[in-house]
PDB file of N, CA and C in Angstrom:
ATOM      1  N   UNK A   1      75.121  93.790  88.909  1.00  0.00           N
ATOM      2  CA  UNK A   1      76.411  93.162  89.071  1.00  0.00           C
ATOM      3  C   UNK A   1      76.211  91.879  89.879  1.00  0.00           C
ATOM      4  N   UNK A   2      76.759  91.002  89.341  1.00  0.00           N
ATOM      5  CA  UNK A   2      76.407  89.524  90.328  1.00  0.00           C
ATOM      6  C   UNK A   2      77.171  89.419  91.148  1.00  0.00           C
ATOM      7  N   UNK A   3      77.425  88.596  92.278  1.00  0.00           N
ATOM      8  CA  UNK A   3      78.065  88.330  93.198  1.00  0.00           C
ATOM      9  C   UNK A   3      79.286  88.469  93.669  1.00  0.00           C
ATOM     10  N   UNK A   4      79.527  86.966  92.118  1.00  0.00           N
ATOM     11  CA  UNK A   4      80.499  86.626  91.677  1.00  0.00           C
ATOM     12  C   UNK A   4      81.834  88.361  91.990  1.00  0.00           C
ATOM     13  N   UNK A   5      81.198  89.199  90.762  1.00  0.00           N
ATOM     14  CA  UNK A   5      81.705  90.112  90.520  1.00  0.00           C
ATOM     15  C   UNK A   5      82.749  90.742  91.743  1.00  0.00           C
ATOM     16  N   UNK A   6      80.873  91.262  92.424  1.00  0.00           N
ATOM     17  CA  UNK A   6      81.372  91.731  93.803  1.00  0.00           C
ATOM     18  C   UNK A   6      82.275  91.200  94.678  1.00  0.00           C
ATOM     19  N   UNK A   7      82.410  90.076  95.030  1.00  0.00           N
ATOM     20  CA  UNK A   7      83.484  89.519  95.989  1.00  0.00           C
ATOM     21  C   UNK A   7      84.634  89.844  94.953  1.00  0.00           C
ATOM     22  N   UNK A   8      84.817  89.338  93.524  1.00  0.00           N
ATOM     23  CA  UNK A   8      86.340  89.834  93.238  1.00  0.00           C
ATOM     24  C   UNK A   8      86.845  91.380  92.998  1.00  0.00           C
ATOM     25  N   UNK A   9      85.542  92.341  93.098  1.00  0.00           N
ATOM     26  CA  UNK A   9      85.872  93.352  93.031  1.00  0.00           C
ATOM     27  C   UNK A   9      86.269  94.035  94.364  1.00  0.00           C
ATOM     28  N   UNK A  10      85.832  93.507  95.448  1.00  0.00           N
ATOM     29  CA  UNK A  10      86.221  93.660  96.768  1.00  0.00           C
ATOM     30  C   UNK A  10      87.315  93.326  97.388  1.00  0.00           C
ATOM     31  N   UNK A  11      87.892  92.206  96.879  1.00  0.00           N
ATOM     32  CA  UNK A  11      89.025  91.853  97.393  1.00  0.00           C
ATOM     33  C   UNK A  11      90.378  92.265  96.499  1.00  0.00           C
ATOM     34  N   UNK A  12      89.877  93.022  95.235  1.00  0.00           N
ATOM     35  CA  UNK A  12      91.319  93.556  94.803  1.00  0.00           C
ATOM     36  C   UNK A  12      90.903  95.044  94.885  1.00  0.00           C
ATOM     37  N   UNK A  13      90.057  95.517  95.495  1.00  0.00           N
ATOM     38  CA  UNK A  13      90.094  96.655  95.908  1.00  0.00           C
ATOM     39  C   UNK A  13      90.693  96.891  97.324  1.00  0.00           C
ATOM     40  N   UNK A  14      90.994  95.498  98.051  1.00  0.00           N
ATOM     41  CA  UNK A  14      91.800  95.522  99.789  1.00  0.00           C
ATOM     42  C   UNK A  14      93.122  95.370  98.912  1.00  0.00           C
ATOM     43  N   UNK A  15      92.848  94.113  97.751  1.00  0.00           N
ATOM     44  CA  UNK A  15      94.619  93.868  98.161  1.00  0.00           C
ATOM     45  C   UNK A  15      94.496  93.519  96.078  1.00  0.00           C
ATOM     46  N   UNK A  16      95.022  94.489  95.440  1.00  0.00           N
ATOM     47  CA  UNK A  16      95.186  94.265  93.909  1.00  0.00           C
ATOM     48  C   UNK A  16      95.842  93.298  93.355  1.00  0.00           C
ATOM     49  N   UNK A  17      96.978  92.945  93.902  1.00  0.00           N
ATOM     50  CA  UNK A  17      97.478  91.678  94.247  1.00  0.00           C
ATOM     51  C   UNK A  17      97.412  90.352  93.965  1.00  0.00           C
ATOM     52  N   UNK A  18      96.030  90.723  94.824  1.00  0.00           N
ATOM     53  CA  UNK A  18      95.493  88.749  95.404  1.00  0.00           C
ATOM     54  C   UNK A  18      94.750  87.827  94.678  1.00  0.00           C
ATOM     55  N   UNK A  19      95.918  86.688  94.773  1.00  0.00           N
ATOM     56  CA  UNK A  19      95.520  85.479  93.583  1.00  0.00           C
ATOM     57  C   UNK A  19      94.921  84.545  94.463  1.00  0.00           C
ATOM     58  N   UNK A  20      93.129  84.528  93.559  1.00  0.00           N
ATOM     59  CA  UNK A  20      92.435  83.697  94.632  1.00  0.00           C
ATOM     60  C   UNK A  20      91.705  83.215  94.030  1.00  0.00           C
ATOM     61  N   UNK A  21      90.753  81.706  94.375  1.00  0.00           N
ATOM     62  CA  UNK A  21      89.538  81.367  93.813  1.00  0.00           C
ATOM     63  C   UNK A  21      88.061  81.384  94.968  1.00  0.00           C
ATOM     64  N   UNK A  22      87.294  81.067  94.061  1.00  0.00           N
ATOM     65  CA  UNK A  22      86.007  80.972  95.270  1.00  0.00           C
ATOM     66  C   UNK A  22      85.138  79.818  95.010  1.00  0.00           C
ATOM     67  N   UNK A  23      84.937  79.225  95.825  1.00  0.00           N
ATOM     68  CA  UNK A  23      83.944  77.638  95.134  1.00  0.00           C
ATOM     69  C   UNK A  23      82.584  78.541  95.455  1.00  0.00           C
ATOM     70  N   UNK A  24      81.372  78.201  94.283  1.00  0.00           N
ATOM     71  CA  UNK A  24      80.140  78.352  94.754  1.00  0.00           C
ATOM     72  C   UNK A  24      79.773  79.742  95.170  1.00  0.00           C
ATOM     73  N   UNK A  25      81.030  80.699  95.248  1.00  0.00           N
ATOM     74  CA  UNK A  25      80.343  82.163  95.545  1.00  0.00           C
ATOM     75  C   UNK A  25      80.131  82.537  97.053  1.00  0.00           C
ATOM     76  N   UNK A  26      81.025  81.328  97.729  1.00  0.00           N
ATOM     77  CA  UNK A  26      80.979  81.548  99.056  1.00  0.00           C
ATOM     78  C   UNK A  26      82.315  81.922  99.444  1.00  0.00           C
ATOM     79  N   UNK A  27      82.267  83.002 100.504  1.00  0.00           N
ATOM     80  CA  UNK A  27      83.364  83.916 101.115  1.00  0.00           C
ATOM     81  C   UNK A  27      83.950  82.629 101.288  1.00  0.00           C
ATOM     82  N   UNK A  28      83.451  81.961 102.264  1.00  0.00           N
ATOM     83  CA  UNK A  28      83.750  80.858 103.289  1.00  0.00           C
ATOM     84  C   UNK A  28      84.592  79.918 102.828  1.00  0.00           C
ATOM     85  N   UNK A  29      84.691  80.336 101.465  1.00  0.00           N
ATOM     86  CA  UNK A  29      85.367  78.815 100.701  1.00  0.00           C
ATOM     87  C   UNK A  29      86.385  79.574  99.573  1.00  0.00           C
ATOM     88  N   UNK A  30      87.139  80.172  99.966  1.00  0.00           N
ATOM     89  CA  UNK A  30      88.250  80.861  98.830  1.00  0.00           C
ATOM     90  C   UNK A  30      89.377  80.312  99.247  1.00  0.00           C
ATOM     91  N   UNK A  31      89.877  79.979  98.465  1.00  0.00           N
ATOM     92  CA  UNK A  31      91.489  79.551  98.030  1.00  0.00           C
ATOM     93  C   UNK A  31      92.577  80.757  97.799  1.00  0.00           C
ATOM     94  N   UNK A  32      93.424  80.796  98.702  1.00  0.00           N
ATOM     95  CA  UNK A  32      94.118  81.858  98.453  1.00  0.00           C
ATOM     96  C   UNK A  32      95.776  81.212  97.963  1.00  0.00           C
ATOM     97  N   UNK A  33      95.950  81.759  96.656  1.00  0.00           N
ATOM     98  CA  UNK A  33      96.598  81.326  95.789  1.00  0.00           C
ATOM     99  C   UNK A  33      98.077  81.979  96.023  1.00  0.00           C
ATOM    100  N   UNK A  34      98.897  81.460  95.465  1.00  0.00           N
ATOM    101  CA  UNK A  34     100.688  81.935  95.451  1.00  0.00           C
ATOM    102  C   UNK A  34     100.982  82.662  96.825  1.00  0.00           C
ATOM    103  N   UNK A  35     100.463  82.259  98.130  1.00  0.00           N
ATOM    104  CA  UNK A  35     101.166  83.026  98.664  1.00  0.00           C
ATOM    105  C   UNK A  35     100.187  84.666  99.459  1.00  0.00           C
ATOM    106  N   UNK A  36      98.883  84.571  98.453  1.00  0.00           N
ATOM    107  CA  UNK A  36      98.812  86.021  98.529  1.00  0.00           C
ATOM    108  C   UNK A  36      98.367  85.655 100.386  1.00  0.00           C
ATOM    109  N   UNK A  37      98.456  86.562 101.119  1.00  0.00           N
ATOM    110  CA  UNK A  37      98.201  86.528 102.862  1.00  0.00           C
ATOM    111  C   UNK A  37      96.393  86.426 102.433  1.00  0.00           C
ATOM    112  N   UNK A  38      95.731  85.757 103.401  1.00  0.00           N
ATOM    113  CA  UNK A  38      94.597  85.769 103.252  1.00  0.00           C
ATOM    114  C   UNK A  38      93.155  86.976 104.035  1.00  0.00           C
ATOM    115  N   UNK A  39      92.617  87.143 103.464  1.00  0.00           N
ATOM    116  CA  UNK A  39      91.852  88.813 104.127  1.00  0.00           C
ATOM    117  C   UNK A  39      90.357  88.082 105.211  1.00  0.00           C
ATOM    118  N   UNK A  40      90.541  88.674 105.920  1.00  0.00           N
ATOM    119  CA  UNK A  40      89.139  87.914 106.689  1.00  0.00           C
ATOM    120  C   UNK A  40      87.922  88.911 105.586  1.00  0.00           C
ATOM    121  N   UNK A  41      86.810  87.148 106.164  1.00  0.00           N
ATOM    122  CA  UNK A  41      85.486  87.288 105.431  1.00  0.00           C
ATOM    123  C   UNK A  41      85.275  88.918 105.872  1.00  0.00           C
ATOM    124  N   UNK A  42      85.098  89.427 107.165  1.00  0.00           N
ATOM    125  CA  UNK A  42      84.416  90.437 107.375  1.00  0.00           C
ATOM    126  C   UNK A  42      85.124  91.622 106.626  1.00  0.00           C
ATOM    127  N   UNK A  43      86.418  91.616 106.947  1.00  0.00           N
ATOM    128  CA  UNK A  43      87.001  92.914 105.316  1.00  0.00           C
ATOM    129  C   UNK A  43      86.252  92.738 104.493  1.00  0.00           C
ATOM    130  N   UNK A  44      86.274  91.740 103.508  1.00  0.00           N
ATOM    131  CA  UNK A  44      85.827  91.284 102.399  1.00  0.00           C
ATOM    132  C   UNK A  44      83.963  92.108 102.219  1.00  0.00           C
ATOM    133  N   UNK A  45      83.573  91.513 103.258  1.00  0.00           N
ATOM    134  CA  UNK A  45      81.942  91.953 103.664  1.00  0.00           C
ATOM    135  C   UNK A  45      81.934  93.601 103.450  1.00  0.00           C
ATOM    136  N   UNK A  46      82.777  94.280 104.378  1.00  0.00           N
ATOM    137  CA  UNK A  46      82.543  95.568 104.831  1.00  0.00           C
ATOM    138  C   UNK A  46      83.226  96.256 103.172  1.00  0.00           C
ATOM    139  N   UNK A  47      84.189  95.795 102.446  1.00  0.00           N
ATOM    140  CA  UNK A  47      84.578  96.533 101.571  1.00  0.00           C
ATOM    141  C   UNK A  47      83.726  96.412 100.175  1.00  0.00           C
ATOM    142  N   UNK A  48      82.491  95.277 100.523  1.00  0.00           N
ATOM    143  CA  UNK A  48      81.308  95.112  99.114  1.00  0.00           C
ATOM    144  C   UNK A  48      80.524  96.372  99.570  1.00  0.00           C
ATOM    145  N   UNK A  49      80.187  96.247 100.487  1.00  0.00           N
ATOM    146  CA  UNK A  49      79.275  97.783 100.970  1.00  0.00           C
ATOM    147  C   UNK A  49      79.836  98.717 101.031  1.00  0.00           C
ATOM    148  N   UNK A  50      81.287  99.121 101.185  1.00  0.00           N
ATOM    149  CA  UNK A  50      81.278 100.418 100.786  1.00  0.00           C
ATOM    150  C   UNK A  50      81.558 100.739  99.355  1.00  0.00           C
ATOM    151  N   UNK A  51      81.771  99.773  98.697  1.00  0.00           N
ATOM    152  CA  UNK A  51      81.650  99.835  97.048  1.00  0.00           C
ATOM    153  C   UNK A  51      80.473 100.164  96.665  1.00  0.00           C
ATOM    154  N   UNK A  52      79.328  99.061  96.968  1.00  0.00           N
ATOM    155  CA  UNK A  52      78.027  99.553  96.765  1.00  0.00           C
ATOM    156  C   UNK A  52      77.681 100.796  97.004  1.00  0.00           C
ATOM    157  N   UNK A  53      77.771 101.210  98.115  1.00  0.00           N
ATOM    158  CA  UNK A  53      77.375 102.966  98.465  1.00  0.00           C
ATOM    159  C   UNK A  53      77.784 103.755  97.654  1.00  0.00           C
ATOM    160  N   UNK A  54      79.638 103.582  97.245  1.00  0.00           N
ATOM    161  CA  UNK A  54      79.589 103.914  96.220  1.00  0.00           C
ATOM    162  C   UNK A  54      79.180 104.054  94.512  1.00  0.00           C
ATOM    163  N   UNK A  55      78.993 103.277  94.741  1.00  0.00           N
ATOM    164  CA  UNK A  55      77.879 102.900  92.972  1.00  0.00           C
ATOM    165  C   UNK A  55      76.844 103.532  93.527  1.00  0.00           C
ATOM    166  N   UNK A  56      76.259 103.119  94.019  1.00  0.00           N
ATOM    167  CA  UNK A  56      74.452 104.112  94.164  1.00  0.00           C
ATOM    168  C   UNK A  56      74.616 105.248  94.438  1.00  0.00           C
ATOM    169  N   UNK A  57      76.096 105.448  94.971  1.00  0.00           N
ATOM    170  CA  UNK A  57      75.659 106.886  94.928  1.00  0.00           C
ATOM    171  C   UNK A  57      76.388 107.839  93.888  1.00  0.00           C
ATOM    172  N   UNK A  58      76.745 107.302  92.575  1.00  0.00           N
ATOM    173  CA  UNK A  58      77.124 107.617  91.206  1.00  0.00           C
ATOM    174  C   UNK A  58      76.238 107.432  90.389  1.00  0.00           C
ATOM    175  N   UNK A  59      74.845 107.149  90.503  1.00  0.00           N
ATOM    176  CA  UNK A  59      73.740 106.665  89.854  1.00  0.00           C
ATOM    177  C   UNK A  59      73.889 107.952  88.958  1.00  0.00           C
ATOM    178  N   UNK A  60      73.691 109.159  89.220  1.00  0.00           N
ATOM    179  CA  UNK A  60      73.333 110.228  88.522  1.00  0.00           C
ATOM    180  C   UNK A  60      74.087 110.589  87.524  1.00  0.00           C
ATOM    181  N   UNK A  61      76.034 109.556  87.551  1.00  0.00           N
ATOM    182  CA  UNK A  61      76.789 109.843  86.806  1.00  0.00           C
ATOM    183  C   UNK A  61      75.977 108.783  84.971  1.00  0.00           C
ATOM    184  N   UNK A  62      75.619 107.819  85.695  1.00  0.00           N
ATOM    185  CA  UNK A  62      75.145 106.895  84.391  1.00  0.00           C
ATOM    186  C   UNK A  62      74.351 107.437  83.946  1.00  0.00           C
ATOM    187  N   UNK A  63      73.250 107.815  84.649  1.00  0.00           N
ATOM    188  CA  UNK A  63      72.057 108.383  84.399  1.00  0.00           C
ATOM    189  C   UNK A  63      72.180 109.834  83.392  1.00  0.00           C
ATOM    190  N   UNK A  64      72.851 110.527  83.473  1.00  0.00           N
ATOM    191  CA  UNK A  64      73.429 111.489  82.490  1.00  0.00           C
ATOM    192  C   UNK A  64      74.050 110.975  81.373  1.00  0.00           C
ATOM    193  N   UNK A  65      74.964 110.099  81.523  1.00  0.00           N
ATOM    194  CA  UNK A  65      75.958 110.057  80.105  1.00  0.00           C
ATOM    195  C   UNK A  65      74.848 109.321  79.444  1.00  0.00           C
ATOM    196  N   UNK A  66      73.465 108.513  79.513  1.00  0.00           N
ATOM    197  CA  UNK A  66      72.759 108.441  78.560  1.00  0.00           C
ATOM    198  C   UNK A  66      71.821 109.526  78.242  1.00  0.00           C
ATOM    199  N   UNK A  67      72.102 110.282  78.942  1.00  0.00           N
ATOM    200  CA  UNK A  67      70.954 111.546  78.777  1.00  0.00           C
ATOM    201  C   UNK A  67      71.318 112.296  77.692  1.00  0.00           C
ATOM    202  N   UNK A  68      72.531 112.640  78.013  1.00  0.00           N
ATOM    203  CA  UNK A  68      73.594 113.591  76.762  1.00  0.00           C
ATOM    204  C   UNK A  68      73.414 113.872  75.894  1.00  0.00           C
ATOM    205  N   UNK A  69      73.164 114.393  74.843  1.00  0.00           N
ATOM    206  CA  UNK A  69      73.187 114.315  73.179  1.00  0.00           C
ATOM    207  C   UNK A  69      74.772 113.746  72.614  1.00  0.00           C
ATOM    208  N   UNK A  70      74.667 113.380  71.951  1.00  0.00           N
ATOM    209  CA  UNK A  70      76.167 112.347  71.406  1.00  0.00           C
ATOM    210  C   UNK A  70      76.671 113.825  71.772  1.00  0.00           C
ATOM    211  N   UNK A  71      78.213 113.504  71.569  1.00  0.00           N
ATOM    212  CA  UNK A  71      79.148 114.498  71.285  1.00  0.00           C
ATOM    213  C   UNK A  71      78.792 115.017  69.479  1.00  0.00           C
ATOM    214  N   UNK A  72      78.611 114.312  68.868  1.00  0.00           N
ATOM    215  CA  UNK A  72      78.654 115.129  67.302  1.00  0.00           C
ATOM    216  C   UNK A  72      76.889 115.950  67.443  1.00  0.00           C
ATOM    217  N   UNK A  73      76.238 115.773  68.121  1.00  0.00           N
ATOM    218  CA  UNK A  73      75.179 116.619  68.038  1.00  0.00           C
ATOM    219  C   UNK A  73      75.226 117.907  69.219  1.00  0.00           C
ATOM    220  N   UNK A  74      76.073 117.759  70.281  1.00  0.00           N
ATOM    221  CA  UNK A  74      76.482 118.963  71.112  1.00  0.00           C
ATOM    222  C   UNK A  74      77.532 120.006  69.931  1.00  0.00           C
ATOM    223  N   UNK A  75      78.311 119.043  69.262  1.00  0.00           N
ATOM    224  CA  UNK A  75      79.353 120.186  68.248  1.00  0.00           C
ATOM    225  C   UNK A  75      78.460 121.175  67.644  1.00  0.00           C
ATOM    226  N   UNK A  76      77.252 120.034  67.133  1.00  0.00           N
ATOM    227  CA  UNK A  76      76.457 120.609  66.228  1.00  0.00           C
ATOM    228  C   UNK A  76      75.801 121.943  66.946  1.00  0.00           C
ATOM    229  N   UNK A  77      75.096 121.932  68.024  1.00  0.00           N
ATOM    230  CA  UNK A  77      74.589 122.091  68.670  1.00  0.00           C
ATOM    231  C   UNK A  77      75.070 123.861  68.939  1.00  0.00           C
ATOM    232  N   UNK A  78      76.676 123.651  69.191  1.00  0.00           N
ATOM    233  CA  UNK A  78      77.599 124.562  70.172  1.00  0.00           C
ATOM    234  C   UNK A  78      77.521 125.529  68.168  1.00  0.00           C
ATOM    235  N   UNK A  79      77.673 125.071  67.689  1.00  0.00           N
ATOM    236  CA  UNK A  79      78.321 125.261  66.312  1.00  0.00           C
ATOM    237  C   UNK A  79      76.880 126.114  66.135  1.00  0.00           C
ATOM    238  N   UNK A  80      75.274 126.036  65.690  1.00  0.00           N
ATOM    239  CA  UNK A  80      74.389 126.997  65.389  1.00  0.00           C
ATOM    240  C   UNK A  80      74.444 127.742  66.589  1.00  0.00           C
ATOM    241  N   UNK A  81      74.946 127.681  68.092  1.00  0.00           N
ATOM    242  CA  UNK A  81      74.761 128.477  69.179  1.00  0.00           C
ATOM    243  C   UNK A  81      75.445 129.820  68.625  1.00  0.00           C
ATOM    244  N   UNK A  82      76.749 129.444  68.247  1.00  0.00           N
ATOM    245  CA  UNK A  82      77.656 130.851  67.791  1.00  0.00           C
ATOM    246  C   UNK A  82      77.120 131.343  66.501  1.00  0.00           C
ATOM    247  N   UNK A  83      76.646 130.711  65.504  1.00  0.00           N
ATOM    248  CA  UNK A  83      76.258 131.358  64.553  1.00  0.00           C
ATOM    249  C   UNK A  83      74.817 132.212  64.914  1.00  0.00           C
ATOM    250  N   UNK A  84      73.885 131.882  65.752  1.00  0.00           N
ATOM    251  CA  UNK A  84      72.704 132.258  65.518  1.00  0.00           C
ATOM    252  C   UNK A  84      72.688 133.091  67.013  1.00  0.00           C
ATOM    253  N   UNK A  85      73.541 132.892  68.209  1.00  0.00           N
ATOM    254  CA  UNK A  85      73.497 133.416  69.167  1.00  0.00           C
ATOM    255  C   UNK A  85      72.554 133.106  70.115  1.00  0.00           C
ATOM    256  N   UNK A  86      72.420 131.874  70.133  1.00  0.00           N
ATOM    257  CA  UNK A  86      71.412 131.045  71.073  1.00  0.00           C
ATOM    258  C   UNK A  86      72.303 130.391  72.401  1.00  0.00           C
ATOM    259  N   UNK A  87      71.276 129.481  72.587  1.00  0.00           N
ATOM    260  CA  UNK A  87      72.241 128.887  74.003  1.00  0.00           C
ATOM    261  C   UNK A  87      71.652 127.900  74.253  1.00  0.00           C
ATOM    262  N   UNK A  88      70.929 126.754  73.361  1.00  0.00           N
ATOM    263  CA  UNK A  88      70.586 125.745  72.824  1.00  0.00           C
ATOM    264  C   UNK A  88      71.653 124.320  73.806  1.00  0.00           C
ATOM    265  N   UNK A  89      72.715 124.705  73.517  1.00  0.00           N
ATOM    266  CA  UNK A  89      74.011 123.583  74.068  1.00  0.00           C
ATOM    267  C   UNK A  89      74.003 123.726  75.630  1.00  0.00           C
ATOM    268  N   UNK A  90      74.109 124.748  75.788  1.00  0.00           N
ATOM    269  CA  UNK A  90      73.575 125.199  77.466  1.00  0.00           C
ATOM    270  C   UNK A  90      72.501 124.445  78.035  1.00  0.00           C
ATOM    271  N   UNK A  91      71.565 124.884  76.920  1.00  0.00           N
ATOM    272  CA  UNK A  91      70.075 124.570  77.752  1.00  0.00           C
ATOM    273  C   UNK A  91      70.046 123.342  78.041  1.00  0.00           C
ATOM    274  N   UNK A  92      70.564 122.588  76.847  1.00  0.00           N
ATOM    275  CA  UNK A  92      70.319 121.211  76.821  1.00  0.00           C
ATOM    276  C   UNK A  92      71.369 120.201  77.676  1.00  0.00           C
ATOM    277  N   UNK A  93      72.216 121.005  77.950  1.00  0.00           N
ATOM    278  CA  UNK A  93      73.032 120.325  78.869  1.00  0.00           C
ATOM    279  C   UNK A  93      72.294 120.364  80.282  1.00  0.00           C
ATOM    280  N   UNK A  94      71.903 121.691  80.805  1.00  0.00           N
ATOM    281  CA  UNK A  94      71.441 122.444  82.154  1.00  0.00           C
ATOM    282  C   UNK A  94      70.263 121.281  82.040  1.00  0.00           C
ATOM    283  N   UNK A  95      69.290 121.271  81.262  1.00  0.00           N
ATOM    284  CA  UNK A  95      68.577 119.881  81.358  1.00  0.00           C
ATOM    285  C   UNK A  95      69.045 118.361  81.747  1.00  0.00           C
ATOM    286  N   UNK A  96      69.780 118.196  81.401  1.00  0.00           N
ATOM    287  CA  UNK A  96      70.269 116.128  81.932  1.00  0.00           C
ATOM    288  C   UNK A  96      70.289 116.848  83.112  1.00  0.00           C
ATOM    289  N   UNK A  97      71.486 117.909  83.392  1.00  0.00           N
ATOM    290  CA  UNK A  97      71.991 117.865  84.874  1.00  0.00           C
ATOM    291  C   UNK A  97      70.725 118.769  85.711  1.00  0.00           C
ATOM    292  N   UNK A  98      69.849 118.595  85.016  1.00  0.00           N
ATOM    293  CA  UNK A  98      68.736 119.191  86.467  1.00  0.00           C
ATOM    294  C   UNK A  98      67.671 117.848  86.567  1.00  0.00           C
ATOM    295  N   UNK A  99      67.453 116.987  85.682  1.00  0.00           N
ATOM    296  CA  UNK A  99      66.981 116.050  85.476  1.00  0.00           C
ATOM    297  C   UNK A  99      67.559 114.787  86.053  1.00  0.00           C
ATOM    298  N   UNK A 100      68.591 115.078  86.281  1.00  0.00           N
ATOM    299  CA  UNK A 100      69.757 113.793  87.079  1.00  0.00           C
ATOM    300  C   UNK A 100      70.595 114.482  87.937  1.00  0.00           C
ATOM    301  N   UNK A 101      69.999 115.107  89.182  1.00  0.00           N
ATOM    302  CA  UNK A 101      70.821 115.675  89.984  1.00  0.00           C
ATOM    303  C   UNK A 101      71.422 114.881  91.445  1.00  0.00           C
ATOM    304  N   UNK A 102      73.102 115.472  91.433  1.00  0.00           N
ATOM    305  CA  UNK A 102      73.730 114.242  92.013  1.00  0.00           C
ATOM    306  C   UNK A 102      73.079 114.512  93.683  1.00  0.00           C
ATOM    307  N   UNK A 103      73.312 112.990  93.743  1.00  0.00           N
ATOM    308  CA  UNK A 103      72.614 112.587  95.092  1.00  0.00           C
ATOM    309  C   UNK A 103      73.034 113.344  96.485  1.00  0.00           C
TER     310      UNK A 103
END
């Protein structure tokens, strides 16, 4: 995620609101637009890091949903389990999530 991102994802995560620009990607230099009240740099700072913490520490959520078997091959999957009395859909699930276990 670039910078960019982060600062606007930070500041409408304080205030959803807030109509703002940024020259250059610097805190130091945002334009706060219509009115919105303006947030000090250090909010701004402290609420990218606890976003971040949060993302890294959802890693295991990404890290699974590519692990997965599509949904039409779990149907499949669940579908010979009942006919043949296996546990194939199980297993293979119990695999991502032991293979990507949350942090």
């Amino acid at each position: 995620m670039n910078i960019a991102t982060k600062h606007f994802l930070a500041i409408k995560g304080i205030n959803p609101n807030a109509e703002f620009s940024i020259t250059n990607n610097d805190l130091d230099n945002i334009n706060w637009l219509n009115g919105t009240t303006p947030i000090p740099k250090a909010d701004i700072e402290a609420k990218m890091v606890e976003l971040q913490t949060e993302y890294d520490a959802n890693q295991y959520q990404r890290d699974r949903a590519t692990a997965y078997p599509s949904i039409q091959e779990q149907l499949d999957m669940q579908y010979w389990d009942n006919v043949n009395g296996t546990t194939n859909w199980k297993d293979a699930i119990a695999k991502v999530k032991l293979d990507n276990p949350k942090s």
